[in-house]
N, C-alpha and C. Protein backbone atom coordinates (compact mmCIF):
# COMPACT_ATOMS: atom_id res chain seq x y z
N UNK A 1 321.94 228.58 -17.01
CA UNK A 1 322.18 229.12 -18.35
C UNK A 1 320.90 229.03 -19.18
N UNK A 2 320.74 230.24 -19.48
CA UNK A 2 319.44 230.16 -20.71
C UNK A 2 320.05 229.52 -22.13
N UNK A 3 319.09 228.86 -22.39
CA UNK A 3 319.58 227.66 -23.94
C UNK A 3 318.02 227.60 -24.57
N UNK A 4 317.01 228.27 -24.76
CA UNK A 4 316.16 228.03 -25.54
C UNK A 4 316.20 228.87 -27.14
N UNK A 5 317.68 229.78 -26.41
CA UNK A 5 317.83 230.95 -27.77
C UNK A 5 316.76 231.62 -28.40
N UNK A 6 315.75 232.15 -27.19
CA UNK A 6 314.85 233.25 -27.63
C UNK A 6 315.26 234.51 -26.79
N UNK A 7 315.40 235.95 -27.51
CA UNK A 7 315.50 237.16 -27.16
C UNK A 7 314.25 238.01 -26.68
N UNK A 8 313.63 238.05 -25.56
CA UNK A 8 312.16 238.92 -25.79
C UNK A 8 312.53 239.75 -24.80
N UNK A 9 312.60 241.45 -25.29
CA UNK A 9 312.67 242.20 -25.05
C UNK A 9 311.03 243.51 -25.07
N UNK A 10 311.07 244.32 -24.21
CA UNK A 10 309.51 244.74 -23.82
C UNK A 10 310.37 246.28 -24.52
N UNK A 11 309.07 247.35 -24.64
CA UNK A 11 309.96 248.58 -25.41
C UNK A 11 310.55 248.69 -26.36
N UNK A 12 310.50 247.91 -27.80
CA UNK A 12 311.32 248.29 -28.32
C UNK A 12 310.46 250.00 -29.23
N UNK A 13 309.62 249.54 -28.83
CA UNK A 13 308.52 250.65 -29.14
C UNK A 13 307.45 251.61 -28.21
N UNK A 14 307.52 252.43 -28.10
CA UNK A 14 306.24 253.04 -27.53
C UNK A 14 304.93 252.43 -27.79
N UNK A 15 304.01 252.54 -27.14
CA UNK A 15 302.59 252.25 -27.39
C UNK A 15 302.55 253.45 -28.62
N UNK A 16 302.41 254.49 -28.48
CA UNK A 16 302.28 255.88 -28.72
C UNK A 16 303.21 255.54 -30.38
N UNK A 17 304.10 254.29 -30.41
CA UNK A 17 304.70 254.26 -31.77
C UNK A 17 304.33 253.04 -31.99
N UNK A 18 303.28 252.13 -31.54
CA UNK A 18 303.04 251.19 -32.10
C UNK A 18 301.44 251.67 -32.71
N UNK A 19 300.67 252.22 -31.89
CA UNK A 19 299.74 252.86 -32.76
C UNK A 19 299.91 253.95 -34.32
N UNK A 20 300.97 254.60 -33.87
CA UNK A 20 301.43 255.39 -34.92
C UNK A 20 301.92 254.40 -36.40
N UNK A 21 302.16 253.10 -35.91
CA UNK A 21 302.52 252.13 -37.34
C UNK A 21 301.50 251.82 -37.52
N UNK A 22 300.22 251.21 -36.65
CA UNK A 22 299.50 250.58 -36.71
C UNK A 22 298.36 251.43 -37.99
N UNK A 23 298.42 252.98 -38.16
CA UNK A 23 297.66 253.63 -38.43
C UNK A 23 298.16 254.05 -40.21
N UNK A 24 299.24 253.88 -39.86
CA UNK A 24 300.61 254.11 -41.27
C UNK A 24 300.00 253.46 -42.13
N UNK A 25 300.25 251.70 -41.68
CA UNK A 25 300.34 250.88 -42.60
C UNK A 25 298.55 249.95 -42.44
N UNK A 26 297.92 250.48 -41.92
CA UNK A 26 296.47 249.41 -42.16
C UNK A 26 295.78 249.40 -43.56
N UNK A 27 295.66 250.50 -43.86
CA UNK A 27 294.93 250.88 -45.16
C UNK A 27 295.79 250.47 -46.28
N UNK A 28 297.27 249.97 -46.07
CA UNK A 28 298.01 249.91 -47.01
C UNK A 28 298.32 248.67 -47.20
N UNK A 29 297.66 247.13 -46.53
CA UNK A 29 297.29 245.75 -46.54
C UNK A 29 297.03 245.01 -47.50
N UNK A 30 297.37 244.06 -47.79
CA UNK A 30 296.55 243.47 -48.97
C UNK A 30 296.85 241.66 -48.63
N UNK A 31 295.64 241.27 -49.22
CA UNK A 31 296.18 239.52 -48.78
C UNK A 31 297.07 239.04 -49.58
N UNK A 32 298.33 238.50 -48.60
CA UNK A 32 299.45 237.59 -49.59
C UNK A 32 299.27 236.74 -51.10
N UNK A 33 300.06 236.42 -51.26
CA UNK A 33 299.99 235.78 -52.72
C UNK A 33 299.65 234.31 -51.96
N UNK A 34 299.60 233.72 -51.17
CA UNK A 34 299.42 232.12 -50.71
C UNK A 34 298.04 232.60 -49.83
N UNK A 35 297.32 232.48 -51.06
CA UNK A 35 295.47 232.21 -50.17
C UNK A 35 295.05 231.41 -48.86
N UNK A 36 296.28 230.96 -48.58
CA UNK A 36 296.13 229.73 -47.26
C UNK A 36 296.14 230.74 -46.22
N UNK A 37 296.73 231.68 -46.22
CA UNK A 37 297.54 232.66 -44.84
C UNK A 37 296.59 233.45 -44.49
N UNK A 38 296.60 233.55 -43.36
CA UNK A 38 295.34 234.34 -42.51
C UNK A 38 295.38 235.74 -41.72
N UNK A 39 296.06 236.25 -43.05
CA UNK A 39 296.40 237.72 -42.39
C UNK A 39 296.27 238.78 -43.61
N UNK A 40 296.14 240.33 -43.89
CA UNK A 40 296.76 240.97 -44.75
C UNK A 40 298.28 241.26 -44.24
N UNK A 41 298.82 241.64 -45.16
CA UNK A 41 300.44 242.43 -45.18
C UNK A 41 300.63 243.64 -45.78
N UNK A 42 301.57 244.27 -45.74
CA UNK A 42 302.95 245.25 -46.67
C UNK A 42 303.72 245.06 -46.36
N UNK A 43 304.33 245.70 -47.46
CA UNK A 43 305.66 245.42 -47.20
C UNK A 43 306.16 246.77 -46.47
N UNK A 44 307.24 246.93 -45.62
CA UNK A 44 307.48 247.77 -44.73
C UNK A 44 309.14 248.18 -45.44
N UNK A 45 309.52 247.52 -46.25
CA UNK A 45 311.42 248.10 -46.22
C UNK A 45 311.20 249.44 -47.27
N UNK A 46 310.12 249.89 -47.86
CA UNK A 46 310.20 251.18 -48.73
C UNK A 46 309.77 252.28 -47.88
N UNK A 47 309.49 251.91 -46.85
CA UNK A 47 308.04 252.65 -45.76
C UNK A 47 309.44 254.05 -45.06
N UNK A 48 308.94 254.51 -44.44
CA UNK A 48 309.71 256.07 -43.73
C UNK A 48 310.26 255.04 -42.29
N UNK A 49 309.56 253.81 -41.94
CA UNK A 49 309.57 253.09 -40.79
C UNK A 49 311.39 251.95 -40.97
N UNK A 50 311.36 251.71 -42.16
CA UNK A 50 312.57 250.82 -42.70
C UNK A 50 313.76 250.96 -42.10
N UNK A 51 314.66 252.27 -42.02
CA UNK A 51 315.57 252.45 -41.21
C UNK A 51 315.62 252.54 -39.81
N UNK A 52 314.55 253.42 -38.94
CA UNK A 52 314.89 253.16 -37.40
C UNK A 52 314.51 251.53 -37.11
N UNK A 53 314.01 250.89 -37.67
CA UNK A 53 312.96 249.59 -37.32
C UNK A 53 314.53 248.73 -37.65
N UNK A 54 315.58 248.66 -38.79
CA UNK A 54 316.15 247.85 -38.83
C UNK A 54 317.71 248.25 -38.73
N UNK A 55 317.81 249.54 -37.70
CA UNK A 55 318.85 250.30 -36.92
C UNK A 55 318.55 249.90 -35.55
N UNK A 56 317.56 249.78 -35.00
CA UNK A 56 317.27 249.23 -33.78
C UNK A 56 317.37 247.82 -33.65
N UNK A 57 316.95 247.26 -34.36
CA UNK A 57 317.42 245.79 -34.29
C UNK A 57 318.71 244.92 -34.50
N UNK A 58 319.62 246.07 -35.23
CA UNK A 58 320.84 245.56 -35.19
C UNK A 58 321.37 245.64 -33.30
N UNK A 59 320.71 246.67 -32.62
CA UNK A 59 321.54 246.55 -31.40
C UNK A 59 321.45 245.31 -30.92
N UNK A 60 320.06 244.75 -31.16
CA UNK A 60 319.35 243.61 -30.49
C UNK A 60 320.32 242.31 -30.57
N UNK A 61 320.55 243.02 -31.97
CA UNK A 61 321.41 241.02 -32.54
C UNK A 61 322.67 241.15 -31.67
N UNK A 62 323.21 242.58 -31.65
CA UNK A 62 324.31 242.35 -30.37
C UNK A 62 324.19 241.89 -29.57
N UNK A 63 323.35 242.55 -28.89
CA UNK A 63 322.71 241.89 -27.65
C UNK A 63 322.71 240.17 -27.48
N UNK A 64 321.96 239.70 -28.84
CA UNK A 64 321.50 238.14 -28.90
C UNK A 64 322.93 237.35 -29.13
N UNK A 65 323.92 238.15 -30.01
CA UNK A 65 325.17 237.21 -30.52
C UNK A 65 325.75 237.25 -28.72
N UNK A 66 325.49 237.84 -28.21
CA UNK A 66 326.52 238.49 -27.00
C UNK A 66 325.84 237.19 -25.78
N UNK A 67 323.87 236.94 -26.08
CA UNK A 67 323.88 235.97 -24.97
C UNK A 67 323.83 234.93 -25.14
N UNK A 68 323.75 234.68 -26.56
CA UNK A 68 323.68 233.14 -27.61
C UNK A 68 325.25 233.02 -28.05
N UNK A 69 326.61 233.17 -27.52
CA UNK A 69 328.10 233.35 -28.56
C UNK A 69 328.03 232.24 -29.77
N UNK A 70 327.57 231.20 -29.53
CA UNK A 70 327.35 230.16 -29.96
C UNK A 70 327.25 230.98 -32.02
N UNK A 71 326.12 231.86 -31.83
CA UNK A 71 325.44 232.12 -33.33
C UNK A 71 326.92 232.76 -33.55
N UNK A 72 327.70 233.33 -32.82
CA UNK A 72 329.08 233.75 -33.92
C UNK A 72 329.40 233.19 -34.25
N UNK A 73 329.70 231.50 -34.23
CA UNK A 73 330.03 230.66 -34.92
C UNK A 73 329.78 230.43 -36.41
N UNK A 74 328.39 231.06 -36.54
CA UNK A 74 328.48 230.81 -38.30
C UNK A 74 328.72 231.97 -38.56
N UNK A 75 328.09 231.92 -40.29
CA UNK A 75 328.86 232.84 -41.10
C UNK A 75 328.62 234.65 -40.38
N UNK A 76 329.33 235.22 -40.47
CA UNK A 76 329.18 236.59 -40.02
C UNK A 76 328.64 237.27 -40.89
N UNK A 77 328.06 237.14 -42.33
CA UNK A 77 327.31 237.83 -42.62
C UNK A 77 326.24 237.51 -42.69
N UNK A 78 325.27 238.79 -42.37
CA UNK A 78 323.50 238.29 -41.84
C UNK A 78 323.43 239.22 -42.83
N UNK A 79 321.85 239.21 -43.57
CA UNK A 79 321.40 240.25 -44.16
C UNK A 79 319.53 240.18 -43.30
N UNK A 80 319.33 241.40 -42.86
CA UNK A 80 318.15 241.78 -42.57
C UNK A 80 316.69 241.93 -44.04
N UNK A 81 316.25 241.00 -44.11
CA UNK A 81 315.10 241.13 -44.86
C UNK A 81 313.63 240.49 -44.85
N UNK A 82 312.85 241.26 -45.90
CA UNK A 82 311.66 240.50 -45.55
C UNK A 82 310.58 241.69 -44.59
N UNK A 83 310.83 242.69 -44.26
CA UNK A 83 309.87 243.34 -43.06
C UNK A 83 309.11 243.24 -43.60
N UNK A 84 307.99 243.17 -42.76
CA UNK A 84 306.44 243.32 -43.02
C UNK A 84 305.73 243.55 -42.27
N UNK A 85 304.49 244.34 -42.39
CA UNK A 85 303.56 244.53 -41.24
C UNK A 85 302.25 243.52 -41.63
N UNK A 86 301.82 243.19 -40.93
CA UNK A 86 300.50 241.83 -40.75
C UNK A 86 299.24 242.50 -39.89
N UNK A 87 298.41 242.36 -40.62
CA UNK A 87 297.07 242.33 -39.37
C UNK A 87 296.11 241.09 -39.55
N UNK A 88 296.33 240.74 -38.27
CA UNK A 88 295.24 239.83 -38.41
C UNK A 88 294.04 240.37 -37.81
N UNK A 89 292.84 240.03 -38.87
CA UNK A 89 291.56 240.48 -38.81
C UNK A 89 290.67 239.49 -37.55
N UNK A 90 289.91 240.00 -36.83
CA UNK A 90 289.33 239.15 -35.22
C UNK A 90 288.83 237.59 -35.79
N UNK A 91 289.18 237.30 -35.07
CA UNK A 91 288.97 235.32 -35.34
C UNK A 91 290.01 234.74 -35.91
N UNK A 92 291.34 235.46 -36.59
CA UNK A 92 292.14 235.21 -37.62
C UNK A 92 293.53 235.20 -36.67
N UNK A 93 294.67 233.54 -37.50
CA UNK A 93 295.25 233.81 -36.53
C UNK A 93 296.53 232.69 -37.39
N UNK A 94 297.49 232.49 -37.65
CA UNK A 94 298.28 231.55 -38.14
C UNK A 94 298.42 230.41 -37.25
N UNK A 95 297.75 229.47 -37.16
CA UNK A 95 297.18 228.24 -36.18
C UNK A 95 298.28 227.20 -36.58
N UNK A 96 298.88 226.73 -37.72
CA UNK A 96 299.53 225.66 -38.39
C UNK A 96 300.71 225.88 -37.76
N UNK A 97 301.09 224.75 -37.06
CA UNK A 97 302.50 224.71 -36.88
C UNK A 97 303.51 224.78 -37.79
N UNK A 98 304.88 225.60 -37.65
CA UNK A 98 305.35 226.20 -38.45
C UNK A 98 306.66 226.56 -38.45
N UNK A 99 308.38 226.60 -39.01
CA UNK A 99 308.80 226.97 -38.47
C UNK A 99 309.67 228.17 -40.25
N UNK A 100 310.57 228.92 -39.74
CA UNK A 100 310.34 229.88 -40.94
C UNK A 100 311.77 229.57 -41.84
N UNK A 101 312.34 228.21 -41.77
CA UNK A 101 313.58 228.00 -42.54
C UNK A 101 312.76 226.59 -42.82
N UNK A 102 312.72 226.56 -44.60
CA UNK A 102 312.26 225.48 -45.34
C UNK A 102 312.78 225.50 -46.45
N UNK A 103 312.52 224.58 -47.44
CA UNK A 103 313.15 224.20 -48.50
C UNK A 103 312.79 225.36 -49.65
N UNK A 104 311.98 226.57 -49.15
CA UNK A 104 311.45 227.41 -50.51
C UNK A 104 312.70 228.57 -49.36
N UNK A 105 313.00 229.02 -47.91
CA UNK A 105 313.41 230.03 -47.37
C UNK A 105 314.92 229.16 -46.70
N UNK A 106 315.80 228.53 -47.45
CA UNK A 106 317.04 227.76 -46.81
C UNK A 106 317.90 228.45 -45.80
N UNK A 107 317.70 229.48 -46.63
CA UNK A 107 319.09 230.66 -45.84
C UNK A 107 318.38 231.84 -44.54
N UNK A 108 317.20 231.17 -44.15
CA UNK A 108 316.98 232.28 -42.54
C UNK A 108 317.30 231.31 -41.74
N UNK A 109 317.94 232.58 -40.85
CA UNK A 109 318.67 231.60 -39.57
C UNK A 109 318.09 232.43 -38.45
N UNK A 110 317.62 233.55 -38.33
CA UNK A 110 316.49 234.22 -36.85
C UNK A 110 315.25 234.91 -37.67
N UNK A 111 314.27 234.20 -37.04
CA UNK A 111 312.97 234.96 -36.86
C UNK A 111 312.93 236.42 -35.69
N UNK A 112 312.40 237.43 -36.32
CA UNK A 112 312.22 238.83 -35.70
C UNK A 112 310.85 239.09 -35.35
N UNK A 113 309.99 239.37 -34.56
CA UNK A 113 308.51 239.38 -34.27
C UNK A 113 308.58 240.93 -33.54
N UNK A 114 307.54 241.35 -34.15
CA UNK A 114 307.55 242.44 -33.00
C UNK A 114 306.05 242.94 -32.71
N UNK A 115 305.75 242.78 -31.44
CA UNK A 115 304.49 242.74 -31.74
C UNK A 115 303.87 244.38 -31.43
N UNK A 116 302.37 244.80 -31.96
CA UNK A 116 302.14 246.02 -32.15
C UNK A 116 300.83 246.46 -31.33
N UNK A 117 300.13 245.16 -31.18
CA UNK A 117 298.99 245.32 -29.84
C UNK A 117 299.29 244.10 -29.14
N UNK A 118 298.35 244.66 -28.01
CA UNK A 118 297.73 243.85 -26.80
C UNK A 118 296.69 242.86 -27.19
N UNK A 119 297.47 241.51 -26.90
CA UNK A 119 296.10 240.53 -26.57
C UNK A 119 296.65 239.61 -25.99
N UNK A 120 295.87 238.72 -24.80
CA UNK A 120 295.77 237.74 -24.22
C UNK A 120 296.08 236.19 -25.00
N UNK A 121 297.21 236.78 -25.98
CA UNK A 121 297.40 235.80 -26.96
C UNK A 121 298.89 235.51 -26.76
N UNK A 122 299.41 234.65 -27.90
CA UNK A 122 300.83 235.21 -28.91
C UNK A 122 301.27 234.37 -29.46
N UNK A 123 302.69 233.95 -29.39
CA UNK A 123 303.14 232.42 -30.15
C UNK A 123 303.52 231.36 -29.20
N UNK A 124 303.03 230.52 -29.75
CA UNK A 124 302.96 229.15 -28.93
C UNK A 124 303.98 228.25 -29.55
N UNK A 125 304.99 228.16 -28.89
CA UNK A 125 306.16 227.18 -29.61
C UNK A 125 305.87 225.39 -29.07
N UNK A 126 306.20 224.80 -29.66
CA UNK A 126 305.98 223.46 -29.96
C UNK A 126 306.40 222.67 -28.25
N UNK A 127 307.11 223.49 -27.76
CA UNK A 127 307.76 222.91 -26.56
C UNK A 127 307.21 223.39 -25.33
N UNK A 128 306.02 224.24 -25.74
CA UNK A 128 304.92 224.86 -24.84
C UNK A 128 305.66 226.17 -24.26
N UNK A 129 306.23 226.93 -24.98
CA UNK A 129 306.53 227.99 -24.64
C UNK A 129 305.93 229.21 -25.13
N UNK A 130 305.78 230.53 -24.49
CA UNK A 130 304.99 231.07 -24.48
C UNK A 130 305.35 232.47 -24.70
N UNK A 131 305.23 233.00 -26.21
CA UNK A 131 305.22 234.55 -25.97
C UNK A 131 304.15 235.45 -25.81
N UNK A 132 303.57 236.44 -25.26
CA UNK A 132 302.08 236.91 -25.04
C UNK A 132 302.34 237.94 -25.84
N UNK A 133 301.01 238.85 -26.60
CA UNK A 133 301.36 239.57 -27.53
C UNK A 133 300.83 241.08 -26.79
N UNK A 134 301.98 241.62 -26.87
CA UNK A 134 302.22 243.04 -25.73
C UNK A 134 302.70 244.30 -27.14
N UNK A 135 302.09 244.97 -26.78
CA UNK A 135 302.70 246.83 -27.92
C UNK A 135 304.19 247.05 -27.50
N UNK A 136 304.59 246.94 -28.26
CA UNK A 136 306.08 247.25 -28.48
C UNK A 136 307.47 245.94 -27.90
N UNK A 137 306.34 244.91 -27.79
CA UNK A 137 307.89 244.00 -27.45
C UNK A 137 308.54 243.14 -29.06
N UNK A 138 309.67 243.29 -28.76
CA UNK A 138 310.06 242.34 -29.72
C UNK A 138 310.67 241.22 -29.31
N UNK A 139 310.82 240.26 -30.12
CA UNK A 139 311.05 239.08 -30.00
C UNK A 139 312.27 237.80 -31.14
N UNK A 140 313.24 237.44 -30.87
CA UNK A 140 314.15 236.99 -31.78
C UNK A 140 314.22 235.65 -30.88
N UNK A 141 314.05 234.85 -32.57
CA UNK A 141 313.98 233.33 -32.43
C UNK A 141 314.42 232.43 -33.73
N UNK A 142 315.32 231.06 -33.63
CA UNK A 142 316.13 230.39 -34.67
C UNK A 142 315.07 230.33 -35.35
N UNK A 143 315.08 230.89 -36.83
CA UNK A 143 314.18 230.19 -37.80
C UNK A 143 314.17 228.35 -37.75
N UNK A 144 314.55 227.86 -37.02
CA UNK A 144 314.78 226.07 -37.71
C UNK A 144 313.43 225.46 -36.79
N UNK A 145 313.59 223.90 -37.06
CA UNK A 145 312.90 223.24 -36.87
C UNK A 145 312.61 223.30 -34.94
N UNK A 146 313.75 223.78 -34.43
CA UNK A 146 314.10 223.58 -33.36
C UNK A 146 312.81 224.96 -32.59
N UNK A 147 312.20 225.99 -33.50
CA UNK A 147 311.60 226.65 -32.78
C UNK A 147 310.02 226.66 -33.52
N UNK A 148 309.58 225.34 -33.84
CA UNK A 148 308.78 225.23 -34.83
C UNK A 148 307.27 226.44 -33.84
N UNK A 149 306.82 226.75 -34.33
CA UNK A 149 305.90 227.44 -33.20
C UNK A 149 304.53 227.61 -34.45
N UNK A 150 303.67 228.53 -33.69
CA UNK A 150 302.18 228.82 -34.23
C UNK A 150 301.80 230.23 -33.59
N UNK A 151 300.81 230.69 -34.30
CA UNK A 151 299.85 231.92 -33.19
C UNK A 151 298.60 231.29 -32.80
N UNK A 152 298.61 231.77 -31.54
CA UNK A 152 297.17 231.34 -30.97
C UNK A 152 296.12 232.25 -30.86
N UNK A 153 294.67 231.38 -31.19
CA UNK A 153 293.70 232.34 -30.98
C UNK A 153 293.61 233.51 -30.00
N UNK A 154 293.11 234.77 -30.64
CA UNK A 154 292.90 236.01 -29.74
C UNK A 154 290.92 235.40 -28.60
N UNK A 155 291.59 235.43 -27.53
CA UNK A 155 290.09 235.22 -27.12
C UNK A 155 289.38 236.23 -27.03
N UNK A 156 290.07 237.34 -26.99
CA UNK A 156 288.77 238.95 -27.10
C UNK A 156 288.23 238.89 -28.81
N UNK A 157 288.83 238.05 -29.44
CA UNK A 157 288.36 238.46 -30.85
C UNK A 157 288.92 239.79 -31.43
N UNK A 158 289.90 240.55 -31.09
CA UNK A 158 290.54 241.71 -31.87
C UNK A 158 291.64 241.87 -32.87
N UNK A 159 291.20 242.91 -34.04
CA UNK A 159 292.38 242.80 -34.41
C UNK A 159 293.59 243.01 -33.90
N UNK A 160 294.63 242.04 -34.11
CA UNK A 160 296.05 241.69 -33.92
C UNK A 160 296.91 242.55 -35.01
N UNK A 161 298.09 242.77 -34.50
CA UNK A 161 299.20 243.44 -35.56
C UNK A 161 300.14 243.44 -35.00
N UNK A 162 301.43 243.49 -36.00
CA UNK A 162 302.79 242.78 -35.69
C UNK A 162 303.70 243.01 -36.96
N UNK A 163 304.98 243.92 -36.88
CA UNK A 163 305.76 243.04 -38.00
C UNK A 163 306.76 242.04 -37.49
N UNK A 164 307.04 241.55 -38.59
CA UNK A 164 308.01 240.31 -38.69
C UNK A 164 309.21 240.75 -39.94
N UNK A 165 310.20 240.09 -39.42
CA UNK A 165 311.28 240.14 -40.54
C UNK A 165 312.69 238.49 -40.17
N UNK A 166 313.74 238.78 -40.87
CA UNK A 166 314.07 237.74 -40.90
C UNK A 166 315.40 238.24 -41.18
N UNK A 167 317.07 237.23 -40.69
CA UNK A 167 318.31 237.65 -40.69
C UNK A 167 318.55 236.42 -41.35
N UNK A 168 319.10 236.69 -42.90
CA UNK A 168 319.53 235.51 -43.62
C UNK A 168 321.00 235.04 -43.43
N UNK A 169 321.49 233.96 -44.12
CA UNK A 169 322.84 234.12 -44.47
C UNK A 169 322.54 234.32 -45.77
N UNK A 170 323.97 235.51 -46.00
CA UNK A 170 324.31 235.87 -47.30
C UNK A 170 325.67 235.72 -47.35
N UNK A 171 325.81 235.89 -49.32
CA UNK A 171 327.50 236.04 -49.32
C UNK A 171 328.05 237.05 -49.15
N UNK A 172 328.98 237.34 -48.65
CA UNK A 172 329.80 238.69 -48.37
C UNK A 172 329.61 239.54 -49.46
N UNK A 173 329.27 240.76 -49.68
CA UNK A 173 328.90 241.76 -50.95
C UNK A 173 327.58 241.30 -51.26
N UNK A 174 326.64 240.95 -50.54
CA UNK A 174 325.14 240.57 -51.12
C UNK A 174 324.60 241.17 -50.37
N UNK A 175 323.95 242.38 -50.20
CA UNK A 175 322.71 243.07 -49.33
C UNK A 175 323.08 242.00 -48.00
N UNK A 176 323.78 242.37 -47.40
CA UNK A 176 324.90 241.90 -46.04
C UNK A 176 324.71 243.19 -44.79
N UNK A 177 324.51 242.45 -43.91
CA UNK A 177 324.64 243.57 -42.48
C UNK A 177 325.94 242.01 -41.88
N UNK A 178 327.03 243.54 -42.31
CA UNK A 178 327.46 242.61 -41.54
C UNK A 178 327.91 242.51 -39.97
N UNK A 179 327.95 241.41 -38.83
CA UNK A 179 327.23 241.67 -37.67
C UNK A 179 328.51 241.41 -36.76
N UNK A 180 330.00 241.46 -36.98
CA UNK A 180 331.31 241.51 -36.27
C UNK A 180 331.34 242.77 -35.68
């Protein structure tokens, strides 16, 4: 039985549509409001990209409630938020161990990764597990302590790109996907 409760799936994108984001959203970057973080962003939920990007990922969570049953156990309503696209610029890389449910983000319960290039890299979870960063795979993982992870240096030195998003709990009637 798989029990590490990570989803990594290859395709959720074309190359041919990960360049096509990659080209969308670069020029449209800017560095976060927390000067610590080692990437630019946008935000992606106003973008033409917002609906297939978070219509496709609802299949996924089927998929994940279906090999994890366990996550039906909590609340059934998830709300999808947060997309963003990231580039990290060559040498640049979120190194700090990390995990994405804290006392400022209480209510995420899965991290969404999807990555948009190739590198001999990816996220390094605390328990030495290993995602490599491939064009078009995505990736679903517990926001908690339990998947505390990091990104690791690119050794070619290239820019990296990726969005990320996040499945909260909400209250029923609150910007809710709900996932029964």
């Amino acid at each position: 039985m798989n029990t590490n409760f990570i989803l990594t799936k290859d395709n959720f994108f074309t190359e041919n549509e990960c360049t096509e984001i990659i080209n969308y959203f670069k020029d449209k970057t800017k560095k976060p409001e927390n000067n610590y973080l080692n990437y630019l962003q946008s935000d992606i939920e106003q973008s033409p990209y917002m609906f297939s990007v978070s219509t496709k990922i609802l299949s996924y969570i089927d998929e994940y409630k279906q090999l994890y049953p366990e996550s039906n156990e909590t609340s059934s309503y998830w709300g999808f938020t947060n997309m963003r696209f990231k580039h990290f610029m060559p040498g640049k890389n979120f190194d700090s161990w990390h995990s994405e449910h804290s006392f400022y983000y209480p209510y995420r319960m899965l991290s969404i990764m999807i990555y948009l290039s190739n590198h001999n890299c990816g996220t390094e979870f605390y328990n030495g597990d290993i995602i490599k960063s491939k064009a078009g795979r995505l990736t679903i993982f517990p926001a908690y302590f339990t998947h505390t992870h990091r990104g690791q240096v690119c050794p070619e030195n290239k820019d990296r790109y990726l969005l990320t998003g996040y499945f909260n709990f909400v209250r029923q009637g609150e910007n809710e996907t709900k996932t029964e």
